[in-house]
N, C-alpha and C. Protein backbone atom coordinates (compact mmCIF):
# COMPACT_ATOMS: atom_id res chain seq x y z
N UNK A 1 0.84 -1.19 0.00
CA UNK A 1 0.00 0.00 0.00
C UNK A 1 0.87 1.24 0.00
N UNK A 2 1.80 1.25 0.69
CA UNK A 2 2.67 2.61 0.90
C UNK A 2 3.04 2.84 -0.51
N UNK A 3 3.85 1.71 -1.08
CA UNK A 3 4.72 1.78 -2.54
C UNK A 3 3.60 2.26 -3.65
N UNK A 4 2.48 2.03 -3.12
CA UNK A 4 1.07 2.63 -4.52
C UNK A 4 0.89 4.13 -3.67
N UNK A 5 1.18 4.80 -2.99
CA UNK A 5 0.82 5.64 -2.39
C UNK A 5 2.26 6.73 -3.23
N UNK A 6 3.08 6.32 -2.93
CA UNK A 6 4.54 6.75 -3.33
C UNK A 6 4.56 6.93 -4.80
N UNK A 7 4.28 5.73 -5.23
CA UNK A 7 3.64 5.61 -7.20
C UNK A 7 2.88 6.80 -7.61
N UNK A 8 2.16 7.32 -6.90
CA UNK A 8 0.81 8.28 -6.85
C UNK A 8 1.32 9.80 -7.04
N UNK A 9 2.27 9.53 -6.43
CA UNK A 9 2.96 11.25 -5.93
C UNK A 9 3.92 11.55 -6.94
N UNK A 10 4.56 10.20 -7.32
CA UNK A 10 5.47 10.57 -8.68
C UNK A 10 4.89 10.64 -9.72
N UNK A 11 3.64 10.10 -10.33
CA UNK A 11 3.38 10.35 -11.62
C UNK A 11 1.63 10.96 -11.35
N UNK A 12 1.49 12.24 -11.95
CA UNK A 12 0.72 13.23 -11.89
C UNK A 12 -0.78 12.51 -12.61
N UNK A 13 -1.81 12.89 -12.01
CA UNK A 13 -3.02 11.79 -12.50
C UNK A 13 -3.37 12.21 -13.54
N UNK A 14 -3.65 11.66 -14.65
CA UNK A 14 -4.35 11.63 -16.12
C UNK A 14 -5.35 12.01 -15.86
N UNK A 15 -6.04 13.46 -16.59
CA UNK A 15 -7.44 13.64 -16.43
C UNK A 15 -8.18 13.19 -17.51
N UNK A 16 -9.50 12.77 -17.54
CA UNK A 16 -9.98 12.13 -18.53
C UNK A 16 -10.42 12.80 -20.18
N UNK A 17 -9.76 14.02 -19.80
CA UNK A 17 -10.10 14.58 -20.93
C UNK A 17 -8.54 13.95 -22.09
N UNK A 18 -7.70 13.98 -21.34
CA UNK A 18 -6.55 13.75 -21.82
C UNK A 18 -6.08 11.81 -22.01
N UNK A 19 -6.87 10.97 -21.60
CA UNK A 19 -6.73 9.45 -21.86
C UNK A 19 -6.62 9.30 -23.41
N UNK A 20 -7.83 9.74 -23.98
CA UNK A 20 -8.18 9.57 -25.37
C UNK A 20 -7.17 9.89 -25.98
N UNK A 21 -6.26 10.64 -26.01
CA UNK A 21 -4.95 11.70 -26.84
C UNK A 21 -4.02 10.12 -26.37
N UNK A 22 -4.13 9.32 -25.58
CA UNK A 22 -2.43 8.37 -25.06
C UNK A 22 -3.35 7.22 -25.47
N UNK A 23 -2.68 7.02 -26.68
CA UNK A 23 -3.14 5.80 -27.71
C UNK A 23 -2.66 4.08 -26.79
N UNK A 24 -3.42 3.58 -26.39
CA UNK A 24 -3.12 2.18 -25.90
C UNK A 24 -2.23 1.08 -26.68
N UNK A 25 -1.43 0.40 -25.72
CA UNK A 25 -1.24 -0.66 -27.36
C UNK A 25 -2.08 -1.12 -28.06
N UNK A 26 -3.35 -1.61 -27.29
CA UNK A 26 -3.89 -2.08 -28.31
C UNK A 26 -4.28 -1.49 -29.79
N UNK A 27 -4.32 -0.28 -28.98
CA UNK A 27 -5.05 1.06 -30.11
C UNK A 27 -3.66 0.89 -31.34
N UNK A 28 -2.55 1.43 -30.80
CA UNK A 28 -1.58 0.94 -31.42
C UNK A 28 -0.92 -0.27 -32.51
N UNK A 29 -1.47 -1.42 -31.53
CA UNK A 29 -1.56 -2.47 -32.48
C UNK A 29 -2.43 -2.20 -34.15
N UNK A 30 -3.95 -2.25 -33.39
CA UNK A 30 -4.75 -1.73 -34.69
C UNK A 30 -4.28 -0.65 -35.97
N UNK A 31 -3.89 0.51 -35.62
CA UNK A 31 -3.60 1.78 -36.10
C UNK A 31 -2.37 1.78 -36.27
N UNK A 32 -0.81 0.73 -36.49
CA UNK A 32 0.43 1.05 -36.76
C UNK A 32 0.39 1.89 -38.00
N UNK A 33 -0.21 1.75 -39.19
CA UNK A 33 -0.15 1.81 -40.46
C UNK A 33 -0.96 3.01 -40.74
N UNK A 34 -0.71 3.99 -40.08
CA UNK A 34 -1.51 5.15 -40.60
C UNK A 34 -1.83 5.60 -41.69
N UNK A 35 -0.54 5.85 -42.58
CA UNK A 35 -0.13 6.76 -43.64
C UNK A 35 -0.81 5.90 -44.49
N UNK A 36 -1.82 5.99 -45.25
CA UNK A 36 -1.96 5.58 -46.84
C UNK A 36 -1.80 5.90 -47.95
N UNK A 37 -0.83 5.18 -48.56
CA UNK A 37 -0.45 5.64 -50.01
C UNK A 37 -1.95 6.05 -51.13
N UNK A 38 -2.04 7.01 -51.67
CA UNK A 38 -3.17 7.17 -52.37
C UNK A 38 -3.15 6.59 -53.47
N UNK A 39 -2.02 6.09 -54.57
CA UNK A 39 -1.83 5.41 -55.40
C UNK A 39 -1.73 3.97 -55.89
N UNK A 40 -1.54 3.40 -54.56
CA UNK A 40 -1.29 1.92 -54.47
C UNK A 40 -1.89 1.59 -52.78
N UNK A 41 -2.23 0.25 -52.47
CA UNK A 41 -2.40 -0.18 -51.72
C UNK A 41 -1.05 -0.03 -50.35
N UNK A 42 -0.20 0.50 -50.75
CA UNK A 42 0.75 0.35 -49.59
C UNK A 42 0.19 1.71 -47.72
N UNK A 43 0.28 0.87 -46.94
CA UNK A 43 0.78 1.77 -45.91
C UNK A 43 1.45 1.96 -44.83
N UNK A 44 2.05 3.28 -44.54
CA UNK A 44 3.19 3.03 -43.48
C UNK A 44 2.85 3.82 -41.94
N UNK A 45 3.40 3.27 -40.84
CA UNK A 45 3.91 3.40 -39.70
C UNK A 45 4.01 5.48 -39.09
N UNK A 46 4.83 5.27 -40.15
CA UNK A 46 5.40 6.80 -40.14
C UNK A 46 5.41 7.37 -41.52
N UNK A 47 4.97 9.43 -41.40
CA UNK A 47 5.01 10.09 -42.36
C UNK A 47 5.97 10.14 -43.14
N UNK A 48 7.37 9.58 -43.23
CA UNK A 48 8.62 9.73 -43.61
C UNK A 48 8.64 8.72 -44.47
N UNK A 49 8.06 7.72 -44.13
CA UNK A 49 8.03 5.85 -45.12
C UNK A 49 7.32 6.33 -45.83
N UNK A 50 5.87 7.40 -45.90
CA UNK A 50 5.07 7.34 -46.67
C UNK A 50 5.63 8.39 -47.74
N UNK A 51 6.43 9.18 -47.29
CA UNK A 51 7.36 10.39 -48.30
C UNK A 51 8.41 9.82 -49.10
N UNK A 52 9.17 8.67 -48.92
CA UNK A 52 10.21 8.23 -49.47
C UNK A 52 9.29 7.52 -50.70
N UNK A 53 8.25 6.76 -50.09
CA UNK A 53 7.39 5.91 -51.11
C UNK A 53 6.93 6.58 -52.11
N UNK A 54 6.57 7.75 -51.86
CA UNK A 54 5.85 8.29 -52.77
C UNK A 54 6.44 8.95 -54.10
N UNK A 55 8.15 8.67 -53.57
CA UNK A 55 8.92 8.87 -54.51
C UNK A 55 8.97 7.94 -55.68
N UNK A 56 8.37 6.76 -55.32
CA UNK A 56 8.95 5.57 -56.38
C UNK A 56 7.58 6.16 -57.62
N UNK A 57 6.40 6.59 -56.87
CA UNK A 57 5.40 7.30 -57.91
C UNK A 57 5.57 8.06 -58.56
N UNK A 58 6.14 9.29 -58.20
CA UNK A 58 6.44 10.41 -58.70
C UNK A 58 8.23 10.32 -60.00
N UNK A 59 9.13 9.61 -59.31
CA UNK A 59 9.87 9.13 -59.88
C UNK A 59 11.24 9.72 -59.64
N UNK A 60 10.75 10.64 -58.62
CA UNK A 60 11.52 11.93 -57.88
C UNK A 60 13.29 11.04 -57.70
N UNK A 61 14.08 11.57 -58.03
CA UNK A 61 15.52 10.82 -57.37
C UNK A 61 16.25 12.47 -56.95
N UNK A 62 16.42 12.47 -55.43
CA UNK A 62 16.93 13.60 -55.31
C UNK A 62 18.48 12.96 -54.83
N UNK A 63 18.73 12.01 -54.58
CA UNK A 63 19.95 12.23 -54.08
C UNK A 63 20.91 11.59 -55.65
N UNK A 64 21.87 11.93 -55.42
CA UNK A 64 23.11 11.86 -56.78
C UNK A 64 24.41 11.83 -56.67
N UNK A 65 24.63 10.61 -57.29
CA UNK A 65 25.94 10.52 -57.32
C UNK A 65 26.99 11.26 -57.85
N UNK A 66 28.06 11.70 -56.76
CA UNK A 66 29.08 12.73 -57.20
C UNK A 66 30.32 12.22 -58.26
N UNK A 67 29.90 11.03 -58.93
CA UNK A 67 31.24 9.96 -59.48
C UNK A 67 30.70 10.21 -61.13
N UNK A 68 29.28 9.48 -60.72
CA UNK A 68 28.74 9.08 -62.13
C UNK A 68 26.85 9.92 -61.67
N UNK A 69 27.01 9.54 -63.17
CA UNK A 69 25.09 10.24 -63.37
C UNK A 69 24.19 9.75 -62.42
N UNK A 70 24.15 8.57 -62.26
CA UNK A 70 23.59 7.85 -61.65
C UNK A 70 22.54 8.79 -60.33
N UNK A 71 21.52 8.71 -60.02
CA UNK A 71 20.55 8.80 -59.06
C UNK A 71 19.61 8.63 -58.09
N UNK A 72 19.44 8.41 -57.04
CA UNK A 72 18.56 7.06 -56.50
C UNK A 72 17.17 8.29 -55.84
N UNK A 73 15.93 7.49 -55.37
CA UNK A 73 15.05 8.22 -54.73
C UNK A 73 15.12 8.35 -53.21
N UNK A 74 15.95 7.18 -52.92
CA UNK A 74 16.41 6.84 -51.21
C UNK A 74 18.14 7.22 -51.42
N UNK A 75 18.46 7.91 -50.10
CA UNK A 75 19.42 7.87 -49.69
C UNK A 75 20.31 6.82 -49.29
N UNK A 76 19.77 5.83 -48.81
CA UNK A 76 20.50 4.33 -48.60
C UNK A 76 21.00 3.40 -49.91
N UNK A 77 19.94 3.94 -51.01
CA UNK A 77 20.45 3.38 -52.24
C UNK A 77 21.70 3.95 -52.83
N UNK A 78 21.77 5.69 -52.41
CA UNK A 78 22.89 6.17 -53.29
C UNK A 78 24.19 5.48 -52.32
N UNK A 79 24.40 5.25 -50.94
CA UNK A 79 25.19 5.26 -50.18
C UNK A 79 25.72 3.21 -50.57
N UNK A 80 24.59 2.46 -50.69
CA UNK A 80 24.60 1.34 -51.39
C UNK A 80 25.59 1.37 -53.07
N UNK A 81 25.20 2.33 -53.65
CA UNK A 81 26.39 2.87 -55.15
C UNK A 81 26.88 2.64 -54.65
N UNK A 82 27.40 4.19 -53.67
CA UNK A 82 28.83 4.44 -53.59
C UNK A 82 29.82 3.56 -53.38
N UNK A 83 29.22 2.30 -52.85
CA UNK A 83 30.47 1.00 -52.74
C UNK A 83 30.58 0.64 -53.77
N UNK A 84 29.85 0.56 -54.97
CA UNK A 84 30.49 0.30 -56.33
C UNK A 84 31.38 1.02 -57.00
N UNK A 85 31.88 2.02 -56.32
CA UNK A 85 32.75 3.03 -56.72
C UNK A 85 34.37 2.73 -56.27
N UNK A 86 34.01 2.48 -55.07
CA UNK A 86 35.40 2.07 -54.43
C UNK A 86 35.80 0.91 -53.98
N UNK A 87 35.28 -0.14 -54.19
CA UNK A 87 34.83 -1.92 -54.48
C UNK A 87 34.73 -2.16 -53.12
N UNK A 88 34.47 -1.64 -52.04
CA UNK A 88 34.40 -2.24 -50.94
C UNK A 88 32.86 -2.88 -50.98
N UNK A 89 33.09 -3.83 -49.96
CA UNK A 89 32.27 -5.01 -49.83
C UNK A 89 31.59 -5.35 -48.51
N UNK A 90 31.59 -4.51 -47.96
CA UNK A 90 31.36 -4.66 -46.10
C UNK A 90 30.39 -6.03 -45.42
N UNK A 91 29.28 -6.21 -46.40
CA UNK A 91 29.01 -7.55 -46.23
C UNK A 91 29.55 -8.54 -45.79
N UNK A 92 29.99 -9.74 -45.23
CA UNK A 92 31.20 -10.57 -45.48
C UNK A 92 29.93 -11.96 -44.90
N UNK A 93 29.91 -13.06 -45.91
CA UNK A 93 29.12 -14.33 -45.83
C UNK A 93 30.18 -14.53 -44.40
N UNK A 94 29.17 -15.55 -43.51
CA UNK A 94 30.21 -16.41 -42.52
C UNK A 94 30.97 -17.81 -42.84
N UNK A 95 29.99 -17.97 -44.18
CA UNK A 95 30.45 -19.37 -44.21
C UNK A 95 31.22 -19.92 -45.64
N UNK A 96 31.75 -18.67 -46.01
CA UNK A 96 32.61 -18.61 -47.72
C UNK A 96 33.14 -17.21 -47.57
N UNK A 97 33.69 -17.32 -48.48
CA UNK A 97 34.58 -15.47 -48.61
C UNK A 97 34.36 -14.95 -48.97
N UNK A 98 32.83 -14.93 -49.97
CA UNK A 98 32.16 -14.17 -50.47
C UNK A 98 31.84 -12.89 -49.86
N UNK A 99 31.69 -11.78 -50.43
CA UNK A 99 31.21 -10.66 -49.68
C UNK A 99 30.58 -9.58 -50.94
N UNK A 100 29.79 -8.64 -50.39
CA UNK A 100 28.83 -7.89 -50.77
C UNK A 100 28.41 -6.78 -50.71
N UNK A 101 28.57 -5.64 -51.57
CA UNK A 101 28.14 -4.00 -51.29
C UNK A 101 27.00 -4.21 -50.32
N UNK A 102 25.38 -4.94 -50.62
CA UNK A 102 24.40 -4.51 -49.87
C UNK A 102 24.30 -5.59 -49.34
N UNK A 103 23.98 -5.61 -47.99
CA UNK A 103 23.27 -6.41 -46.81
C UNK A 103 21.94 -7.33 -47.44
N UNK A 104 21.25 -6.88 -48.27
CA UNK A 104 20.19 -7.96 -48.94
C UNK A 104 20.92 -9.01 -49.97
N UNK A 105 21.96 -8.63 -50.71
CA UNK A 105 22.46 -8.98 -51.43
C UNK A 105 22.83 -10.61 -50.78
N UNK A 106 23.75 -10.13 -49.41
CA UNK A 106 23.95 -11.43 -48.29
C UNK A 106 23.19 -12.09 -48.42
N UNK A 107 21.82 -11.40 -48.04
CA UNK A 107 20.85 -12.88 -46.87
C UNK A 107 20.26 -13.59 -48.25
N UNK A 108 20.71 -13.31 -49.30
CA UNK A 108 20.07 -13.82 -50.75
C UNK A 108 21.33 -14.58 -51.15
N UNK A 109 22.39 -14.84 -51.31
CA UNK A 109 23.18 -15.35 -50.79
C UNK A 109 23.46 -16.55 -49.88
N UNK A 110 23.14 -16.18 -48.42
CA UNK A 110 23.24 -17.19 -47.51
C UNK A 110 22.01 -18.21 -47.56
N UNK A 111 21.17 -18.18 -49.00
CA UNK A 111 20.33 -19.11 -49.20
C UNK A 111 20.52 -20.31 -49.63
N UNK A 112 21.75 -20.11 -50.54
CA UNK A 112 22.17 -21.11 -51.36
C UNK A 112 23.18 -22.11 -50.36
N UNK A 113 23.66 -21.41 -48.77
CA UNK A 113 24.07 -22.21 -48.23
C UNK A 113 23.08 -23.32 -46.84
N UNK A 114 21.98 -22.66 -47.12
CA UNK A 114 20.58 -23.36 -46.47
C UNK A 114 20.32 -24.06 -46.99
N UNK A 115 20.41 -23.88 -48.59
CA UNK A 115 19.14 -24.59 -49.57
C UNK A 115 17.96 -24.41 -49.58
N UNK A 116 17.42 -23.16 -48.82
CA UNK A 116 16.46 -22.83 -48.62
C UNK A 116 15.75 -22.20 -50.25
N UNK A 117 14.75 -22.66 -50.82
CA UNK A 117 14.59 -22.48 -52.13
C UNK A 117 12.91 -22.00 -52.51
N UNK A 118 13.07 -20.95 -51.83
CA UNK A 118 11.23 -20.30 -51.73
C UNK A 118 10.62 -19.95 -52.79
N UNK A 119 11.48 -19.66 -54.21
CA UNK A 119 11.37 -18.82 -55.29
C UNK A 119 10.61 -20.30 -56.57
N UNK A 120 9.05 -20.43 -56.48
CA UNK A 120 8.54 -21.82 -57.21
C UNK A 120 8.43 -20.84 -58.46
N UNK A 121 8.58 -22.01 -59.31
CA UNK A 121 8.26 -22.21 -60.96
C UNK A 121 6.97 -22.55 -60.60
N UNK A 122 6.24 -21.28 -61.66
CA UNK A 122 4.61 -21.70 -61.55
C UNK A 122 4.27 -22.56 -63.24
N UNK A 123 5.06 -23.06 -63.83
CA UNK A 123 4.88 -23.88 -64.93
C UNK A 123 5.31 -25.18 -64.93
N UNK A 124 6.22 -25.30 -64.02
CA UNK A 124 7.32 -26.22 -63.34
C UNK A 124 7.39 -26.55 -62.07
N UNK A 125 7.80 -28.27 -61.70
CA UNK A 125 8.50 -28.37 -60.08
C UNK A 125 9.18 -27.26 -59.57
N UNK A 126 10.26 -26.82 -60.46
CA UNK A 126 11.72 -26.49 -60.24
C UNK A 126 11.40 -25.33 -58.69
N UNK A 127 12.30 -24.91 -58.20
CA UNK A 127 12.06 -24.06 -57.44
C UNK A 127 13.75 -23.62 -57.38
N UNK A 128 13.93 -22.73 -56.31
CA UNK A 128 15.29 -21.46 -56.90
C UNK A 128 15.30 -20.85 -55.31
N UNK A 129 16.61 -20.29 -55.01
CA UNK A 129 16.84 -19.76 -54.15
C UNK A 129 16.75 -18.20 -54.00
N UNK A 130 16.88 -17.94 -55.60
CA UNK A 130 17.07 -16.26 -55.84
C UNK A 130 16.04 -16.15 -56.67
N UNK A 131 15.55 -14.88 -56.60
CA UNK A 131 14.57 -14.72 -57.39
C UNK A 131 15.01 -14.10 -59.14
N UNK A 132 16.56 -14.12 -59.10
CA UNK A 132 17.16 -14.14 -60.34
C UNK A 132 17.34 -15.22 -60.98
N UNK A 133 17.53 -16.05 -60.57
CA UNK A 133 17.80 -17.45 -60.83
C UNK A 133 16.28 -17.67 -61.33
N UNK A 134 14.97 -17.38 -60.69
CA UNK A 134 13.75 -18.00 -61.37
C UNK A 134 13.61 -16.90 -62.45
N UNK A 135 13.98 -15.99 -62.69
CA UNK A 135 13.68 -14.77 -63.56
C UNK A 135 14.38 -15.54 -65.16
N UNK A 136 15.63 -15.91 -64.78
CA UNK A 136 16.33 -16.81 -65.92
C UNK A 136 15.75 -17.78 -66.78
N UNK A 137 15.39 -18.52 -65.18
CA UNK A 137 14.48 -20.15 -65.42
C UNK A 137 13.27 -20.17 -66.42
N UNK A 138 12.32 -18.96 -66.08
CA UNK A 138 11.24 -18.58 -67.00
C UNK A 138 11.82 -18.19 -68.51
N UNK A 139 12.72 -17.91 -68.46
CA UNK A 139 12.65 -17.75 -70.31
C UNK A 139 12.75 -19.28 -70.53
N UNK A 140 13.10 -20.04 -70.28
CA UNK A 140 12.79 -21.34 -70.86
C UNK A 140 11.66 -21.33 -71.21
N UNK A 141 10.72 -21.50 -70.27
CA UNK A 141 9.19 -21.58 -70.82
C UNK A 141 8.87 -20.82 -71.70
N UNK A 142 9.42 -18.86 -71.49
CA UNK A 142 8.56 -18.05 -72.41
C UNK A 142 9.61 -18.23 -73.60
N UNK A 143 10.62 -18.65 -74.02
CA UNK A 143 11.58 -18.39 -75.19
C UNK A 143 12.56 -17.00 -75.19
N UNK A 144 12.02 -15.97 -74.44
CA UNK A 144 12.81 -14.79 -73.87
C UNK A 144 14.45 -14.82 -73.90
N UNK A 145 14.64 -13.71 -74.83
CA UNK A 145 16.44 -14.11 -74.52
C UNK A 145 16.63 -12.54 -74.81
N UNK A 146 16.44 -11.74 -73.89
CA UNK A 146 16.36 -10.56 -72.93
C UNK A 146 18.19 -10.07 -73.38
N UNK A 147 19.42 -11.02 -72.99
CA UNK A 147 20.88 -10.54 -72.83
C UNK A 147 21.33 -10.76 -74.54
N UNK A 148 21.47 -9.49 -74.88
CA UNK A 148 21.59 -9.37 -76.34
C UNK A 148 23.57 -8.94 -76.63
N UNK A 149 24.13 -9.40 -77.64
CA UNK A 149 25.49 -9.10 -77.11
C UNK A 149 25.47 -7.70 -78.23
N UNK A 150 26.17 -6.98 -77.91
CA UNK A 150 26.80 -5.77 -78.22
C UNK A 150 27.63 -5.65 -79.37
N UNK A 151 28.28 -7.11 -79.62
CA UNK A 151 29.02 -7.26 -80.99
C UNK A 151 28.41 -8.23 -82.10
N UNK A 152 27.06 -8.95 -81.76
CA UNK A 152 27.14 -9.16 -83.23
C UNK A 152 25.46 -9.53 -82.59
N UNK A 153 24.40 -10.04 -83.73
CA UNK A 153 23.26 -10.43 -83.33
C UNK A 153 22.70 -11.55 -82.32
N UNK A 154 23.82 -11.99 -82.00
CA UNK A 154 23.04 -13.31 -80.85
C UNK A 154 22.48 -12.70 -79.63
N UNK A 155 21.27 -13.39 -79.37
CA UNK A 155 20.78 -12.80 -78.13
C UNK A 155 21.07 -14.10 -76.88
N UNK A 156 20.26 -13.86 -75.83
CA UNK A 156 20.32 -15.36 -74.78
C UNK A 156 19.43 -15.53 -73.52
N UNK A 157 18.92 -16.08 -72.96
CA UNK A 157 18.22 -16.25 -72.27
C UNK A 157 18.68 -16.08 -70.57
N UNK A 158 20.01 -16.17 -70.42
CA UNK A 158 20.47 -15.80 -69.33
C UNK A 158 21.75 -14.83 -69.08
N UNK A 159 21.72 -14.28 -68.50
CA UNK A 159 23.16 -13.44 -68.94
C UNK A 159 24.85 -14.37 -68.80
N UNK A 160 24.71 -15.42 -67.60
CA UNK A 160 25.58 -16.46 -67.65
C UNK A 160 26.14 -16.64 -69.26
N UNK A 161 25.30 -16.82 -70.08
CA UNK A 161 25.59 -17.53 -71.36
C UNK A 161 26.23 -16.56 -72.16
N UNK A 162 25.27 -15.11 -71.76
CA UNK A 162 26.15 -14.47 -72.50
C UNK A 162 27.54 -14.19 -72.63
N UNK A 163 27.48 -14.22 -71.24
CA UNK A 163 29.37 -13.91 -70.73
C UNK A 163 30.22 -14.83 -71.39
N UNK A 164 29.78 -16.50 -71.03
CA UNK A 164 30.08 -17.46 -71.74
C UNK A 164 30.37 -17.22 -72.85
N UNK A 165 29.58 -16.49 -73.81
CA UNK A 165 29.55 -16.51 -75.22
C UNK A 165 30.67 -15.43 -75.72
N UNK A 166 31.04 -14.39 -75.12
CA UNK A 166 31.78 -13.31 -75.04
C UNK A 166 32.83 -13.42 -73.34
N UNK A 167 33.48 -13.86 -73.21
CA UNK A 167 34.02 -13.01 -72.48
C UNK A 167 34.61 -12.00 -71.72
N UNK A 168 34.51 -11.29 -72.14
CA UNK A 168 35.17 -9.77 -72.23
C UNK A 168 34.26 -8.56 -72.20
N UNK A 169 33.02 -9.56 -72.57
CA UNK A 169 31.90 -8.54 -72.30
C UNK A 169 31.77 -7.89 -70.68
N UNK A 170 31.63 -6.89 -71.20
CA UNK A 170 31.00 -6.00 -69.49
C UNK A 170 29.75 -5.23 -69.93
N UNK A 171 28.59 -5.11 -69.40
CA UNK A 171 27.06 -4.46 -69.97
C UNK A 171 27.59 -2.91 -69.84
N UNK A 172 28.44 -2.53 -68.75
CA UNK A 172 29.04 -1.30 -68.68
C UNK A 172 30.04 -0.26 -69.02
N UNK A 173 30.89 -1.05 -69.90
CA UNK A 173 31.89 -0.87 -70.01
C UNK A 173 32.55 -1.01 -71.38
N UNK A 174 31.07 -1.50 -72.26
CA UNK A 174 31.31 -2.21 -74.03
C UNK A 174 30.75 -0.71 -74.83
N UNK A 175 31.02 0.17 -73.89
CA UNK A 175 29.88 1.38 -74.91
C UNK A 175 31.19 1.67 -76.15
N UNK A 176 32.64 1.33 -75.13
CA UNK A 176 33.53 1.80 -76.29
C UNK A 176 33.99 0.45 -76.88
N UNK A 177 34.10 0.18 -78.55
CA UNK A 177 34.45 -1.10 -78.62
C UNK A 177 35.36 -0.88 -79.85
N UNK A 178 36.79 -1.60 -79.88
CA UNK A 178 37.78 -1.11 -81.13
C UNK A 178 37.46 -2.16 -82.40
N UNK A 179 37.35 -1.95 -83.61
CA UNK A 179 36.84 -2.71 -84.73
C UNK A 179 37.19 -3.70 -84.94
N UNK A 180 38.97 -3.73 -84.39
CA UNK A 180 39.29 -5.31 -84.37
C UNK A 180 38.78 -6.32 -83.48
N UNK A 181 37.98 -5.85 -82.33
CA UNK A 181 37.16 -6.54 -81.70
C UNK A 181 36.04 -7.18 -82.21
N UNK A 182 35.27 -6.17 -82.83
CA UNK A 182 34.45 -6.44 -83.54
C UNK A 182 34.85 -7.92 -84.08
N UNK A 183 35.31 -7.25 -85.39
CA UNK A 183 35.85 -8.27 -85.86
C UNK A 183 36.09 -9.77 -86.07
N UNK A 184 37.00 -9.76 -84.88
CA UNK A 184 37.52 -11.06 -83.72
C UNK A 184 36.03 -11.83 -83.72
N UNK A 185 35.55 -10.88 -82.85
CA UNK A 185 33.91 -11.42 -81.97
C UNK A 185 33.24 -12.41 -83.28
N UNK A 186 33.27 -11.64 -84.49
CA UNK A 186 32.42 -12.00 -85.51
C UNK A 186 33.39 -13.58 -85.88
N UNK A 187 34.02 -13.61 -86.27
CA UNK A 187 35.40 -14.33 -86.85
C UNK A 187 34.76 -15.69 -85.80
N UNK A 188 34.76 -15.56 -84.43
CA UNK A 188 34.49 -16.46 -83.53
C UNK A 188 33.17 -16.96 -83.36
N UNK A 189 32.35 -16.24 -83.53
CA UNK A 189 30.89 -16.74 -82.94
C UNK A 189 30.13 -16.87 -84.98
N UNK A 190 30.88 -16.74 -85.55
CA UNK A 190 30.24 -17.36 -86.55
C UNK A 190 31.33 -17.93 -87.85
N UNK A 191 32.01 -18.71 -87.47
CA UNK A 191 33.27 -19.63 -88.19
C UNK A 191 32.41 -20.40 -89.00
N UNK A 192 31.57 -21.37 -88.37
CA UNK A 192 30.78 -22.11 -89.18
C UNK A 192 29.75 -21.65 -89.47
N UNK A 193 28.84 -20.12 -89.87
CA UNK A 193 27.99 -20.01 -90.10
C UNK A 193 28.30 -18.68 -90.82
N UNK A 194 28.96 -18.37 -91.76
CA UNK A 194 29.08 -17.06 -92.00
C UNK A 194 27.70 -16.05 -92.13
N UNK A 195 28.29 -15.07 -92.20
CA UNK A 195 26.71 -14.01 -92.20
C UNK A 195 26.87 -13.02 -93.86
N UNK A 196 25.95 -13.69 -94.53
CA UNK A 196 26.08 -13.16 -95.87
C UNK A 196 25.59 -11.22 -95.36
N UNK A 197 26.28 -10.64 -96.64
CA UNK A 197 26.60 -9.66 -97.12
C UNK A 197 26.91 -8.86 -95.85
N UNK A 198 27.66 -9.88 -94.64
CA UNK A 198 28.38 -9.03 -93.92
C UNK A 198 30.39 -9.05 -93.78
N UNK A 199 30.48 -7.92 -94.18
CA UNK A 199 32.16 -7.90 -94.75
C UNK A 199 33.20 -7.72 -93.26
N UNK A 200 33.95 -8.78 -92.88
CA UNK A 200 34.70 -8.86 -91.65
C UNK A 200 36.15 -8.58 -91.72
């Protein structure tokens, strides 16, 4: 009784006008998700989730990279670049030496050492750990060959193949290409198939 008496004196009594304003958990529970996106079904917690989101609508990218053109709408994405700039990898797998600019990149990653394989083929058994890996898998079914090479007409269904098919290829880095490359590329990927009225 004393210690509820003592309780009493330290914290000043709630008048009932003022209960309604001090949201309960439960109230809380119900009501986390205030903010509603007006465009899409999404909603958030806080006014700030619902401002960043509303960027992906609008298409807004305010923050920018000081290296290259490049632009993101979140700040965590440009700061995510910037490790492509200076190859650091801060990620680090525990269980290989693999390592990784972004933290999602990991736990997508540390799937393949679970075997954990959530990503189903809806045409197929098959199932996949990454959701790149099923993105691939589906051009089988649709015929899709999306990775087109830069030096001559072959296209491919996964980018693996393409690399395969070219080595030297980089998607970033082929904007400049010297003719004897060309060339070469052609000379190689079509020995047994020449390409009429094209002069090598």
């Amino acid at each position: 009784a004393h210690g509820d008496e003592q309780f009493k004196s330290q914290c000043p009594p709630v008048s009932s006008g003022s209960k309604s304003k001090v949201p309960s958990n439960t109230q809380k529970l119900k009501s986390n998700k205030l903010f509603k996106c007006k465009l899409c079904p999404k909603a958030f917690a806080w006014n700030s989730g619902l401002k960043r989101h509303n960027q992906t609508h609008s298409g807004e990218k305010p923050f920018r990279c000081k290296v290259c053109p490049k632009a993101y709408a979140r700040e965590s994405h440009l700061r995510d670049h910037n490790l492509t700039h200076t190859g650091e990898k801060p990620f680090k797998c525990k269980l290989c030496p693999q390592a990784f600019v972004r933290n999602a990149d990991m736990r997508k990653h540390n799937k393949t050492h679970t075997r954990e394989k959530p990503f189903e083929c809806k045409l197929c058994p098959r199932t996949f750990a990454r959701t790149s890996d099923l993105k691939s898998h589906m051009a089988i079914h649709t015929g899709a060959k999306p990775f087109k090479c830069k030096l001559c007409p072959k296209a491919f269904a996964r980018n693996t193949d393409l690399k395969r098919h070219n080595p030297d290829y980089r998607s970033e880095k082929a904007n400049i290409i010297k003719h004897t490359q060309v060339k070469n590329h052609l000379s190689a990927s079509f020995a047994q198939k020449p390409l009429l009225g094209l002069q090598i």
